[in-house]
C-alpha atoms as a PDB file:
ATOM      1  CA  UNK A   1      24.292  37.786   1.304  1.00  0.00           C
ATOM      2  CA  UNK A   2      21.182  40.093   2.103  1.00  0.00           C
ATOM      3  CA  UNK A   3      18.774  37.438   1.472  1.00  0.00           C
ATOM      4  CA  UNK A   4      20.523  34.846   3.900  1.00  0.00           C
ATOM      5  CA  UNK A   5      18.077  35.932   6.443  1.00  0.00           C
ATOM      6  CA  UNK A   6      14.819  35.376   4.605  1.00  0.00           C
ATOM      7  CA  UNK A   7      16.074  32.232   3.872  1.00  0.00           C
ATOM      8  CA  UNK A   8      16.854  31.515   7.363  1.00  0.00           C
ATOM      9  CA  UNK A   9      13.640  32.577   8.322  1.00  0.00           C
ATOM     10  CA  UNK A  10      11.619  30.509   5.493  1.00  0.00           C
ATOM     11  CA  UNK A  11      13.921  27.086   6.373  1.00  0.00           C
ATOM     12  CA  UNK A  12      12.552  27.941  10.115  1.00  0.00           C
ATOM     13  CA  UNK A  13       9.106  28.505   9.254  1.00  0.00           C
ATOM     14  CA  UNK A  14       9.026  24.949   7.260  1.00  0.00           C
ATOM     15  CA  UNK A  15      10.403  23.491  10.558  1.00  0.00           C
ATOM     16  CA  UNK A  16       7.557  24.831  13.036  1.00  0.00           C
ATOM     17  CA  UNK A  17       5.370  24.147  10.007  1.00  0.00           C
ATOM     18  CA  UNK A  18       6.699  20.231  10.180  1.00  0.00           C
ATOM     19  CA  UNK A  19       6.154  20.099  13.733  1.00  0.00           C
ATOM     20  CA  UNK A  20       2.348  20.906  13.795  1.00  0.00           C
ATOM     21  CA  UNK A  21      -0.655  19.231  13.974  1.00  0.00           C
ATOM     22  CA  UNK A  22      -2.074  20.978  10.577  1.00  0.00           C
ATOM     23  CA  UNK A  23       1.307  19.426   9.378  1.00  0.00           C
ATOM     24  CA  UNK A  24       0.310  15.744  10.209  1.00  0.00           C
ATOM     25  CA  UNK A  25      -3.205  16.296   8.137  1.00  0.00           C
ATOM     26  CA  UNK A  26      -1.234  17.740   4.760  1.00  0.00           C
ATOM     27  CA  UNK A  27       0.332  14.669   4.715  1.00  0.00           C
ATOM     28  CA  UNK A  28      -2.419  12.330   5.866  1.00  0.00           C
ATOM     29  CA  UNK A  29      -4.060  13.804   2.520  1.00  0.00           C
ATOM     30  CA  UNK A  30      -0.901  13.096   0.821  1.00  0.00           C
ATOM     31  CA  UNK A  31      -0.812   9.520   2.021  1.00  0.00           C
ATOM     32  CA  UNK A  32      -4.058   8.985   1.221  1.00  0.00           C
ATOM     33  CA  UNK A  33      -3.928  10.267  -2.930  1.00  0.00           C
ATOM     34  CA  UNK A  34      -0.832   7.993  -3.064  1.00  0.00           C
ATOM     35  CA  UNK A  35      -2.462   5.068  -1.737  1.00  0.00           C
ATOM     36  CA  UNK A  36      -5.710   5.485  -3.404  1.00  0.00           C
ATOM     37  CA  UNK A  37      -2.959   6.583  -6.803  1.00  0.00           C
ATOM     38  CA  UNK A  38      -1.484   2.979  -6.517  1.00  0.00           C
ATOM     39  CA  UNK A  39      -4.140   0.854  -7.849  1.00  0.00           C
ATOM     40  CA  UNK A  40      -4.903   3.418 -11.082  1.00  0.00           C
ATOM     41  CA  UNK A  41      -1.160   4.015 -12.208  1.00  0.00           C
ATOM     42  CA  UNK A  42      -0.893  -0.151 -11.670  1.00  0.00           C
ATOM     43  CA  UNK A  43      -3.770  -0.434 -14.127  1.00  0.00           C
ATOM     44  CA  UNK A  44      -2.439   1.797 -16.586  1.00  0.00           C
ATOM     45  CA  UNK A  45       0.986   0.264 -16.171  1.00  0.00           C
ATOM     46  CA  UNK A  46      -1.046  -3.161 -16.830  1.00  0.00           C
ATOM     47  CA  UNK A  47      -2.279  -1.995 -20.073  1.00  0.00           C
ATOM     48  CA  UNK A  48       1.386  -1.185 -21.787  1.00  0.00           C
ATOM     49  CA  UNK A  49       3.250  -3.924 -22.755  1.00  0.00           C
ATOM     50  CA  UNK A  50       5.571  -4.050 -19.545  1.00  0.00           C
ATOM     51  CA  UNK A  51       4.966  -7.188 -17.528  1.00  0.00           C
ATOM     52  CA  UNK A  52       4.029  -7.363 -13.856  1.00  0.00           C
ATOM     53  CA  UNK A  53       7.801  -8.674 -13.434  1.00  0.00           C
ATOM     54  CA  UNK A  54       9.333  -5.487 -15.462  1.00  0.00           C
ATOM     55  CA  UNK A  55       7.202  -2.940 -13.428  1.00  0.00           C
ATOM     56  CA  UNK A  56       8.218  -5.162  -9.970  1.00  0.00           C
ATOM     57  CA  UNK A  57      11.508  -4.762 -11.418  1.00  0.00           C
ATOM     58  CA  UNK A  58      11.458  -0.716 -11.819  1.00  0.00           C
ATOM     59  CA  UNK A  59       9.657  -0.552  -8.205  1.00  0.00           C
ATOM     60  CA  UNK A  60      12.264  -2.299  -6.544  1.00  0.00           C
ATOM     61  CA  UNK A  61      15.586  -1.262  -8.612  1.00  0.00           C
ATOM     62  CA  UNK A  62      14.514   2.187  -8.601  1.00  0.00           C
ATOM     63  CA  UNK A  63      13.717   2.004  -4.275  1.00  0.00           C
ATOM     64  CA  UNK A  64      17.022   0.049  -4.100  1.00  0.00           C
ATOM     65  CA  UNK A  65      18.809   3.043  -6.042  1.00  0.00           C
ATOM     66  CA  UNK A  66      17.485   6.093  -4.624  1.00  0.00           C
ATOM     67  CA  UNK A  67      17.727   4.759  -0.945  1.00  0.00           C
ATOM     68  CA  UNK A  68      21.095   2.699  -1.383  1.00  0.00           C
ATOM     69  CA  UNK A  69      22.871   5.476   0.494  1.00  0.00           C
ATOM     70  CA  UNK A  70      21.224   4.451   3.694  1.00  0.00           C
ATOM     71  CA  UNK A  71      21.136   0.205   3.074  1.00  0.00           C
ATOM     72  CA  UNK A  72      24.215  -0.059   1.654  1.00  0.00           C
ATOM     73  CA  UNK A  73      26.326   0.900   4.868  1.00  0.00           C
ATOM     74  CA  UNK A  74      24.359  -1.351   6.630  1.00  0.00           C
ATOM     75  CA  UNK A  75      25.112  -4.363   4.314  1.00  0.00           C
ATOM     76  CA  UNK A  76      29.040  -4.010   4.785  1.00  0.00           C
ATOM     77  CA  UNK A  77      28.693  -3.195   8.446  1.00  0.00           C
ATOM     78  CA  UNK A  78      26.513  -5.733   9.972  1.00  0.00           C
ATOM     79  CA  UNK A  79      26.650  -3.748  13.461  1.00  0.00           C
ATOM     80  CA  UNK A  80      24.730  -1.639  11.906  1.00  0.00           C
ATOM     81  CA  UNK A  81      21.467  -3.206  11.056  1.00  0.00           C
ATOM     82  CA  UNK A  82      18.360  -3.629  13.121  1.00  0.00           C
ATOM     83  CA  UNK A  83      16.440  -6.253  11.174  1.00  0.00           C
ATOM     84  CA  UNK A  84      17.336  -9.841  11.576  1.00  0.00           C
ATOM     85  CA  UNK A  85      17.920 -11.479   8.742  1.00  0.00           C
ATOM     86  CA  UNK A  86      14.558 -13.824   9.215  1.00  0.00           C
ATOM     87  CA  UNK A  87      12.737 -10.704   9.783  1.00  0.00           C
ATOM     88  CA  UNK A  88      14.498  -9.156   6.572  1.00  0.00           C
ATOM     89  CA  UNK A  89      13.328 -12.119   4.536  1.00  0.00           C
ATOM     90  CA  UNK A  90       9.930 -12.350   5.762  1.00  0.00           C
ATOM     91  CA  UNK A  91       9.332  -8.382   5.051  1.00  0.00           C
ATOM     92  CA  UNK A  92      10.965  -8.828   1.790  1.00  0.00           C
ATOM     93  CA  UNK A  93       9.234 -11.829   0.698  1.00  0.00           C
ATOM     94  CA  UNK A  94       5.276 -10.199   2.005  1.00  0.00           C
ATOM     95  CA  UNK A  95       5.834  -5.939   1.078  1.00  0.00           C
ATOM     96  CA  UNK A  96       8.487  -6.401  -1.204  1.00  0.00           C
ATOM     97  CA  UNK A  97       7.710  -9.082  -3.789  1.00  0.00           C
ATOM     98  CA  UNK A  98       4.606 -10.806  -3.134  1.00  0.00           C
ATOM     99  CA  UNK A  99       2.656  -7.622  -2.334  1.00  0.00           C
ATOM    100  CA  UNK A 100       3.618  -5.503  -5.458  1.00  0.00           C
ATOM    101  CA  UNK A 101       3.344  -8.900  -7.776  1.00  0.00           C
ATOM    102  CA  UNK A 102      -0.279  -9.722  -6.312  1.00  0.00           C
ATOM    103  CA  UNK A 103      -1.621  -6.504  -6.810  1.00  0.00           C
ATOM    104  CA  UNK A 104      -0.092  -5.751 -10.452  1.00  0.00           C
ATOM    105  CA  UNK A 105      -1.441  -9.399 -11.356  1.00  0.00           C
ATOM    106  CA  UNK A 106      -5.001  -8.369  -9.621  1.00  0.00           C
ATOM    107  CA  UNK A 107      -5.274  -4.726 -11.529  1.00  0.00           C
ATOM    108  CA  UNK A 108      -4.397  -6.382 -14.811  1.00  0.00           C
ATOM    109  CA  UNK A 109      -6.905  -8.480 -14.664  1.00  0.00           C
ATOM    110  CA  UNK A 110      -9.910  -6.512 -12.762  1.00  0.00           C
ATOM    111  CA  UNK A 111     -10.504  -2.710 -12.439  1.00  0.00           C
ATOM    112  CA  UNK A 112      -8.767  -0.270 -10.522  1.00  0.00           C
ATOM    113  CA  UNK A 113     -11.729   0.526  -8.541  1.00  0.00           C
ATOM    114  CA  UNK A 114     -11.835  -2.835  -7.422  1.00  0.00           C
ATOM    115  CA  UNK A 115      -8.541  -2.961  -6.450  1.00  0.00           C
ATOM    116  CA  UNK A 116      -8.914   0.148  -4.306  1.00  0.00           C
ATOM    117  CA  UNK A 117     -11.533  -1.442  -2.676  1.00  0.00           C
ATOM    118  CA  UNK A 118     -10.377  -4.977  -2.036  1.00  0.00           C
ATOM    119  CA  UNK A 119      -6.836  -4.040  -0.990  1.00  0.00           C
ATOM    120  CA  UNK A 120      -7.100  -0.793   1.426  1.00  0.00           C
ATOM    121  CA  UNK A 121     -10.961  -1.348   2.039  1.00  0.00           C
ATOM    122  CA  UNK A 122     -10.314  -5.327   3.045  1.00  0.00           C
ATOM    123  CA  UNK A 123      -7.339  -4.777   4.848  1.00  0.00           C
ATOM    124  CA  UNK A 124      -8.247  -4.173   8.392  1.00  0.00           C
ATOM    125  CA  UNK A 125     -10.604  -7.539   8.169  1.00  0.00           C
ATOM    126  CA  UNK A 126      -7.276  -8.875   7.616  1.00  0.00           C
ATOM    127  CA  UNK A 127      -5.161  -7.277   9.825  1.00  0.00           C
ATOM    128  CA  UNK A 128      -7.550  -7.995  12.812  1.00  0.00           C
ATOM    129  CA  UNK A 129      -8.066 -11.324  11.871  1.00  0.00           C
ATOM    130  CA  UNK A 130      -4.061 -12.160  11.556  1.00  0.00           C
ATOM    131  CA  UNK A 131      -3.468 -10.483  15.018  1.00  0.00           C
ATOM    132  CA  UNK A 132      -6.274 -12.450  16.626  1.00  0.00           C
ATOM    133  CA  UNK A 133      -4.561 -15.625  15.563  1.00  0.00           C
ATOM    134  CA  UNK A 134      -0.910 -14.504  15.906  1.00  0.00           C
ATOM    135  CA  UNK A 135      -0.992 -12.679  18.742  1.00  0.00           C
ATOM    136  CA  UNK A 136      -4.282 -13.015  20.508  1.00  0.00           C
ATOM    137  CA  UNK A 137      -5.565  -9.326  20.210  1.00  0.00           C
ATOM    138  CA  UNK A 138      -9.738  -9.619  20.948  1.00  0.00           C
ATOM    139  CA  UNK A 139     -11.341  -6.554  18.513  1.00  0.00           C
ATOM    140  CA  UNK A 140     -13.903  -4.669  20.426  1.00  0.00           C
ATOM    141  CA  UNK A 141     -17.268  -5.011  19.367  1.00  0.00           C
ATOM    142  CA  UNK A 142     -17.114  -1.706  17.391  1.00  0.00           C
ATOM    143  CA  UNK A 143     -14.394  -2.915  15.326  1.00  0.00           C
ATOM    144  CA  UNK A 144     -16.658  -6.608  14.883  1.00  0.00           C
ATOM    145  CA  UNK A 145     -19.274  -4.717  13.222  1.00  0.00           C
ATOM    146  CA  UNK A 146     -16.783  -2.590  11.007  1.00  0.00           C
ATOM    147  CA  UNK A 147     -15.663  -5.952   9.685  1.00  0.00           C
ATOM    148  CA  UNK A 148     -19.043  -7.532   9.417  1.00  0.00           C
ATOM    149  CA  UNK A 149     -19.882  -4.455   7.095  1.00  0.00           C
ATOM    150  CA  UNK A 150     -16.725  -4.992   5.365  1.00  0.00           C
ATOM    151  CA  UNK A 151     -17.249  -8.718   4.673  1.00  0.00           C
ATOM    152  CA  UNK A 152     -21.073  -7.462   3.197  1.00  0.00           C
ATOM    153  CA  UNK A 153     -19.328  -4.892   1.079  1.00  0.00           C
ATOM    154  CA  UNK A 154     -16.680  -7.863  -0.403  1.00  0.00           C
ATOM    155  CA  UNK A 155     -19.895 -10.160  -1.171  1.00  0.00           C
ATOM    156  CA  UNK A 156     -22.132  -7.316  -2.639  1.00  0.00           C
ATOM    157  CA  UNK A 157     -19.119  -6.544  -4.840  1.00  0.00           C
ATOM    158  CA  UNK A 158     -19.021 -10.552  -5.619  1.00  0.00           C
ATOM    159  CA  UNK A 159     -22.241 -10.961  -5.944  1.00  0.00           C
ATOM    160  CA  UNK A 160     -22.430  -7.891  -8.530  1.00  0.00           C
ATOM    161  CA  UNK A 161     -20.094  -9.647 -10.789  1.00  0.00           C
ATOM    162  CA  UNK A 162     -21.518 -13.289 -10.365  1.00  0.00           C
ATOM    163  CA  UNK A 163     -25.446 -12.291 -10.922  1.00  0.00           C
ATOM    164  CA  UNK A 164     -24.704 -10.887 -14.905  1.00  0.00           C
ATOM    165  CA  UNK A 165     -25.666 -11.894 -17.884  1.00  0.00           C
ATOM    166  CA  UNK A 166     -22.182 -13.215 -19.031  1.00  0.00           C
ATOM    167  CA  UNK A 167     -20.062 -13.536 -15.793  1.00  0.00           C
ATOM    168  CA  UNK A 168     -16.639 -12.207 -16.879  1.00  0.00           C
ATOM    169  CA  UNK A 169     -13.834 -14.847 -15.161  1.00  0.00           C
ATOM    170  CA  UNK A 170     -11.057 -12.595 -16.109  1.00  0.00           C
ATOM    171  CA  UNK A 171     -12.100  -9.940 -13.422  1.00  0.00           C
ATOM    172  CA  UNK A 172     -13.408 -12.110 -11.026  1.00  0.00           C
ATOM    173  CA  UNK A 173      -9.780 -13.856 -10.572  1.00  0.00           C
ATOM    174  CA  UNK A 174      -8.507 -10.331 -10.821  1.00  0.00           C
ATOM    175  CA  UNK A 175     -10.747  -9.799  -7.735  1.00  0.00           C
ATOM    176  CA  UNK A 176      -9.508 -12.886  -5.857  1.00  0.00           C
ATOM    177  CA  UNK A 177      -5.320 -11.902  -6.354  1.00  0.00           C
ATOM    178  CA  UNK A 178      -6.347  -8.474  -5.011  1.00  0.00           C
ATOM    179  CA  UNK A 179      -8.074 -10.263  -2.139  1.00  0.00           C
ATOM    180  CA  UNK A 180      -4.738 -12.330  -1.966  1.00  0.00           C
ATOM    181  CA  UNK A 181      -2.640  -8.774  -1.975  1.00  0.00           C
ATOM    182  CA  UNK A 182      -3.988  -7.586   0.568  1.00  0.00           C
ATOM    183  CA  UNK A 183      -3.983 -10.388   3.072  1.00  0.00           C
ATOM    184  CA  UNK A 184      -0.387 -10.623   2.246  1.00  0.00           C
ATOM    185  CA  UNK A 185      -0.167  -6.613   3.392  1.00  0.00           C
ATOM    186  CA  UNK A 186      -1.791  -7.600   6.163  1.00  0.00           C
ATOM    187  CA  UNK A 187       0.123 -10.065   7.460  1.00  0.00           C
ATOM    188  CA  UNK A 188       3.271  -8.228   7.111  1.00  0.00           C
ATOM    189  CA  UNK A 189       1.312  -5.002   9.284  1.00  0.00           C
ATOM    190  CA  UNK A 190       1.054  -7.907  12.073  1.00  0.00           C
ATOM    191  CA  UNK A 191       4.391  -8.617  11.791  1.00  0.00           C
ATOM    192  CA  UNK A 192       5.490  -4.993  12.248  1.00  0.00           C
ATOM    193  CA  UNK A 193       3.531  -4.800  15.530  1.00  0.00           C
ATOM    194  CA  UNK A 194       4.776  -7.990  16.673  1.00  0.00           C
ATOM    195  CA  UNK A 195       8.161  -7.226  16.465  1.00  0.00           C
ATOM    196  CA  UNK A 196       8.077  -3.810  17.594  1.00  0.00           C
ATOM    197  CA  UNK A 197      10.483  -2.650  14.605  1.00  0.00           C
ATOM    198  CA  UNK A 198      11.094   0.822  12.939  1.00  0.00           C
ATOM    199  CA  UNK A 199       9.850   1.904   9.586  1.00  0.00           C
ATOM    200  CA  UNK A 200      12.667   3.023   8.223  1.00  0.00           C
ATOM    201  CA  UNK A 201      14.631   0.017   9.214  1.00  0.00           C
ATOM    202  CA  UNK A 202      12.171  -2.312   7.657  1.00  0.00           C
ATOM    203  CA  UNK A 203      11.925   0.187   4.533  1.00  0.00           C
ATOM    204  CA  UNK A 204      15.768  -0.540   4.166  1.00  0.00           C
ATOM    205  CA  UNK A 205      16.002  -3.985   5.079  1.00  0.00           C
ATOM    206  CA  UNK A 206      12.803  -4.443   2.785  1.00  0.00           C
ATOM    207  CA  UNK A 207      14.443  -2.411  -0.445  1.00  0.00           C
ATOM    208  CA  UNK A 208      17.534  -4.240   0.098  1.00  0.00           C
ATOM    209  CA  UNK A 209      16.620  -7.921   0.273  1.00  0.00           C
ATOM    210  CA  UNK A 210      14.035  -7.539  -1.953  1.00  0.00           C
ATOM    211  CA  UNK A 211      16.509  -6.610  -4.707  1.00  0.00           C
ATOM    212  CA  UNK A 212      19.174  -8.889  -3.591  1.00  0.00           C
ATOM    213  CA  UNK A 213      16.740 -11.857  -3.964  1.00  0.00           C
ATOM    214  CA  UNK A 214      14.615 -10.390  -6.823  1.00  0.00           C
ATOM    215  CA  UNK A 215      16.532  -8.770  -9.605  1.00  0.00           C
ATOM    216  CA  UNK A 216      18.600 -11.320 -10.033  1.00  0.00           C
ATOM    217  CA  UNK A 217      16.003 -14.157 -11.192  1.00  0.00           C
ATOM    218  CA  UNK A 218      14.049 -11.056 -12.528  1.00  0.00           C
ATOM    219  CA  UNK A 219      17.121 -10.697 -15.372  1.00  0.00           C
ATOM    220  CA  UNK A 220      17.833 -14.202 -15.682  1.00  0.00           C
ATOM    221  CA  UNK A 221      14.620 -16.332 -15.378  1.00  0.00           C
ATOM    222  CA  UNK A 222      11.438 -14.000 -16.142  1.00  0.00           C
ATOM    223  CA  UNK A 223       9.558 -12.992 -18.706  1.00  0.00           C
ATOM    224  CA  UNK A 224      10.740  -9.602 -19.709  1.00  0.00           C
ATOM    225  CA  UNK A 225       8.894  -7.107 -22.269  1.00  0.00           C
ATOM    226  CA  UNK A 226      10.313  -3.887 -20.925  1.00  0.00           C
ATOM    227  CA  UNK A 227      12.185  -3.520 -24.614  1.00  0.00           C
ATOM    228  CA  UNK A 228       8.939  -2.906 -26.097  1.00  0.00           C
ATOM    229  CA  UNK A 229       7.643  -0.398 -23.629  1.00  0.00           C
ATOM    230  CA  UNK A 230       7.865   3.116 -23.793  1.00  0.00           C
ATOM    231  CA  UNK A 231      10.005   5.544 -22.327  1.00  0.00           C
ATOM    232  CA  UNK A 232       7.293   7.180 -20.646  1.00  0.00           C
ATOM    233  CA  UNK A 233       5.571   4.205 -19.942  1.00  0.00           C
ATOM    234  CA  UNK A 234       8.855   3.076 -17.570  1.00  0.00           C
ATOM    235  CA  UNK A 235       9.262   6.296 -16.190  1.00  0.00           C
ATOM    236  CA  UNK A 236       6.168   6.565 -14.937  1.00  0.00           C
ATOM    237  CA  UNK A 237       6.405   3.547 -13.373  1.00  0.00           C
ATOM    238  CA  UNK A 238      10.068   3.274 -11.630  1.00  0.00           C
ATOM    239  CA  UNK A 239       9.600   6.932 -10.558  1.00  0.00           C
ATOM    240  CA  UNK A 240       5.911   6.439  -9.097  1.00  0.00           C
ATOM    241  CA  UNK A 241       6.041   2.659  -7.959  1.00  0.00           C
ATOM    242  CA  UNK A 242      10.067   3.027  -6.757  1.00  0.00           C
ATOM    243  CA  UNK A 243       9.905   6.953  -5.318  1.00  0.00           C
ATOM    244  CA  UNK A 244       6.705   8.053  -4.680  1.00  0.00           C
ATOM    245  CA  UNK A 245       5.546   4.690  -3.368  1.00  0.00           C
ATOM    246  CA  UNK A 246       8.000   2.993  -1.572  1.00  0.00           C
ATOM    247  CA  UNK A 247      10.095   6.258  -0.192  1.00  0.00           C
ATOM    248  CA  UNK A 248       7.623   9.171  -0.231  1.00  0.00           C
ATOM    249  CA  UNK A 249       4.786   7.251   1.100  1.00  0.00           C
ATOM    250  CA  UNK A 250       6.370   5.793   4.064  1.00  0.00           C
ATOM    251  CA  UNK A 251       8.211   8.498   5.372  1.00  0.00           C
ATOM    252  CA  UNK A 252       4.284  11.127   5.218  1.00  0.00           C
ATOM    253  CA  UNK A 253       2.715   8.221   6.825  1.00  0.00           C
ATOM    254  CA  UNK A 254       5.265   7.988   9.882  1.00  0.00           C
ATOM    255  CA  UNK A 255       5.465  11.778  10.158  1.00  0.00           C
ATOM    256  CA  UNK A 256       1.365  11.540  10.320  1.00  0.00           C
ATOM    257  CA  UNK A 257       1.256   9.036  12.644  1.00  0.00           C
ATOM    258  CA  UNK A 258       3.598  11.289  14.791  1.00  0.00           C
ATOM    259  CA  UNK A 259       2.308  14.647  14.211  1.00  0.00           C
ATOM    260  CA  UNK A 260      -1.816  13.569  14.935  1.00  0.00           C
ATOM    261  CA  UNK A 261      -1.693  10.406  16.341  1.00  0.00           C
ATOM    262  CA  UNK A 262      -2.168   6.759  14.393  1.00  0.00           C
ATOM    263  CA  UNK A 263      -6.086   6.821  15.397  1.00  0.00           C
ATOM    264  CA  UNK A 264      -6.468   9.901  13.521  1.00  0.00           C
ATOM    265  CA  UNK A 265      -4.705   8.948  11.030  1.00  0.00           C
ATOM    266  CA  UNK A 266      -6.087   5.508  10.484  1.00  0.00           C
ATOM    267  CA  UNK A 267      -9.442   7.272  10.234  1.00  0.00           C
ATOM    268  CA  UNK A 268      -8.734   8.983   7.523  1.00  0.00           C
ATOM    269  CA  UNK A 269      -7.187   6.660   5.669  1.00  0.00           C
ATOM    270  CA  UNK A 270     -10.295   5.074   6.019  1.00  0.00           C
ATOM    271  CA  UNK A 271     -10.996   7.262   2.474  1.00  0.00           C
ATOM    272  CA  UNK A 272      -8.275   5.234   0.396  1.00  0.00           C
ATOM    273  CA  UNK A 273     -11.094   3.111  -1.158  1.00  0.00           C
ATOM    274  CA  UNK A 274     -13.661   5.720  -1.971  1.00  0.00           C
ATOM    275  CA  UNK A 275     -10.838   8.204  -3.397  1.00  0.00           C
ATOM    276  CA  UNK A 276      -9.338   5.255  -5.569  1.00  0.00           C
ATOM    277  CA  UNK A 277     -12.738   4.243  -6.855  1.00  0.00           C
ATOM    278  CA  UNK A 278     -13.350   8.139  -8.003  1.00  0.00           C
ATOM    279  CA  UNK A 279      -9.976   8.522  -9.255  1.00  0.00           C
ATOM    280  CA  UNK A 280     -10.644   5.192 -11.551  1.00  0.00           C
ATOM    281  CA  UNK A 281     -13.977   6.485 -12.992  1.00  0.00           C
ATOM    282  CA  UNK A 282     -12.478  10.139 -13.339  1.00  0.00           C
ATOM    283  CA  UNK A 283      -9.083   9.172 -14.533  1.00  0.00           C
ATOM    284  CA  UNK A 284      -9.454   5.443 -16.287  1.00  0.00           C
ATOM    285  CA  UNK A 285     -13.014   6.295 -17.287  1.00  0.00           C
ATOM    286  CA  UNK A 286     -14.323   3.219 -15.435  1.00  0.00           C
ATOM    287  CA  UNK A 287     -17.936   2.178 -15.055  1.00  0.00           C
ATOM    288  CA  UNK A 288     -19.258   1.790 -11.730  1.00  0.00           C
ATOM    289  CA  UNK A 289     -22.523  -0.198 -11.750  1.00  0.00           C
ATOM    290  CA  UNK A 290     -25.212  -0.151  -8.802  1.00  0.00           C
ATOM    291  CA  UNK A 291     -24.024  -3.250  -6.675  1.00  0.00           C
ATOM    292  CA  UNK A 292     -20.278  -2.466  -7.471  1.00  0.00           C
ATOM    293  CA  UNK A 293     -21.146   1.172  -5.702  1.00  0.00           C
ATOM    294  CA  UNK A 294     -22.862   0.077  -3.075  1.00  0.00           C
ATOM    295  CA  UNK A 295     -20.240  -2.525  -2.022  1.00  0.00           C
ATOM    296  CA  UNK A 296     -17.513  -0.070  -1.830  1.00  0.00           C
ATOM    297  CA  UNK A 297     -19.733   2.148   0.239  1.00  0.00           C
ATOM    298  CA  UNK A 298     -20.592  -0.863   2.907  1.00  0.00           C
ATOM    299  CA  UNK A 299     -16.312  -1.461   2.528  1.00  0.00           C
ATOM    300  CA  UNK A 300     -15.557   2.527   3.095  1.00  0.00           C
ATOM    301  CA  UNK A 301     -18.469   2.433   6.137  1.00  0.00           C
ATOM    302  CA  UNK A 302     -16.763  -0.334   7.545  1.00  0.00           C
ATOM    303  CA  UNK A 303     -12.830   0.833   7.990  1.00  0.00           C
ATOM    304  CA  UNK A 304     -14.438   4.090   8.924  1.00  0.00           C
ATOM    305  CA  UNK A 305     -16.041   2.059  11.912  1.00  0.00           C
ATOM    306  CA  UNK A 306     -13.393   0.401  12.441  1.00  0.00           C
ATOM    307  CA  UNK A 307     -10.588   2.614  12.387  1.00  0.00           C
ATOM    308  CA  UNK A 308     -12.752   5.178  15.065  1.00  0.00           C
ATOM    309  CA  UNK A 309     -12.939   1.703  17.302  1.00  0.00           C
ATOM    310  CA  UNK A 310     -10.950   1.828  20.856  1.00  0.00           C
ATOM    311  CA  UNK A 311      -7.863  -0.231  20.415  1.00  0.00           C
ATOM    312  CA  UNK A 312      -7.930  -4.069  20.971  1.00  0.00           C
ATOM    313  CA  UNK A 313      -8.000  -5.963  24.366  1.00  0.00           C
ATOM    314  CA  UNK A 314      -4.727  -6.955  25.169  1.00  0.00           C
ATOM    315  CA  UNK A 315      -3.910 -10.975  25.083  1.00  0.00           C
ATOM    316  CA  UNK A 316      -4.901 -12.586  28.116  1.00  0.00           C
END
């Protein structure tokens, strides 16, 4: 009974702790090593026998299980739910499936560095681009140049694989998937703005649909090679791509965004693709040749720019 207090008085500390600005950074950081994490524990899962469909599998069933507590209600009461079910199928269909498949598909094929940098390093050349067209946002001229640096950083990283001796196809459709990847998580970003939603509705209606529609055609249609995996090898891949990813991620990024503001935060996320390309040559033992280096420094340069740009003009 004596130590009730202290324990009172840590569980109170935590809570002033979680309400802080120095708060909001801690898990910026944390954000950021999961995102940049992504790409290198979706090569390694790539290089085990498990499919892209078994490890898309384990990221959604493992999501769908831990956060079924939540989405679950919500399926049997449908006063409950927030998402449309057009909205719930589009998010499903872009950040669900499509996303996760792309990028497993684009890391098996090319490295993880590349990945890092052609998925978080592309993406706001994608996500200004879809919300000129969809919903008229002008960038400011700040943000133009961010992307022009971006584009240079995407064709240096091109050209470094097309000017070889032997020009290795393999990673160069790798490269393209990853493109592919992340214009899909680009377009579902617009759509989030668009529609004005909640994160944590979309991460439900998301998890939800996405195993609904998935797991079924996963167990009776798809190739399967999960039998000759590991057990380590599938742990490390339901409890990273299904917890860490899809629930822990989300919820540091929203409690960033709130604690220090999404400018601040969008800055430093700005870092995914130069922490994931260190992470691959420290932790995959990578190679990272001259024009491969400099384009991820012209990609990391140009979210930088961008992200410190003042917000888009409104639609006229």
């Amino acid at each position: 009974m004596g130590q009730a207090p202290g324990v009172w008085a840590n569980m109170g500390a935590m809570n002033t702790f979680l309400r802080s600005p120095e708060a909001g950074y801690v898990l910026a950081a944390v954000t950021l090593l999961i995102w940049a994490s992504f790409v290198v524990v979706s090569r390694v899962g790539g290089q085990t026998p498990l499919t892209i469909f078994d490890i898309a599998a384990l990221r959604i069933g493992t999501a769908a299980l831990v956060l079924s507590p939540w989405w679950v209600p919500r399926l049997v009461r449908a006063s409950t739910r927030r998402l449309t079910w057009t909205q719930s199928l589009l998010f499903a269909g872009l950040a669900g499936i499509g996303y996760p498949l792309l990028a497993y598909a684009g890391v098996k094929f090319a490295p993880a560095s590349h990945g890092a940098v052609l998925i978080s390093g592309v993406l706001p050349m994608f996500t200004a681009l879809l919300a000129l067209m969809l919903m008229g946002e002008r960038p400011s001229p700040t943000r133009i140049a961010g992307l022009v640096l971006i584009t240079a950083g995407v064709a240096t990283l091109f050209g470094s694989q097309l000017t070889g001796a032997v020009v290795d196809a393999r990673v160069v459709t790798g490269d393209l998937i990853l493109l592919a990847a992340s214009f899909t998580w680009g377009l579902f970003t617009v759509l989030l703005k668009r529609w004005a939603v909640r994160a944590f509705d979309v991460t439900l209606g998301v998890v939800a649909v996405s195993a609904m529609l998935y797991l079924p055609v996963y167990l009776v249609l798809l190739p399967k090679n999960i039998a000759a995996a590991t057990m380590p090898q599938i742990a490390l891949q339901a409890v990273f791509q299904g917890v860490v990813v899809v629930c822990v991620a989300l919820w540091t990024y929203t409690k960033a965004a709130e604690l220090i503001g999404p400018v601040r935060l969008v800055i430093m996320l700005a870092g995914v693709p130069v922490v994931g390309v260190l992470l691959s040559v420290g932790l995959l033992g990578e190679t990272l040749g001259i024009g491969a280096a400099l384009g991820a420094t012209l990609v990391f340069l140009g979210a930088l720019l961008g992200a410190m740009a003042r917000p888009p003009s409104p639609p006229k």
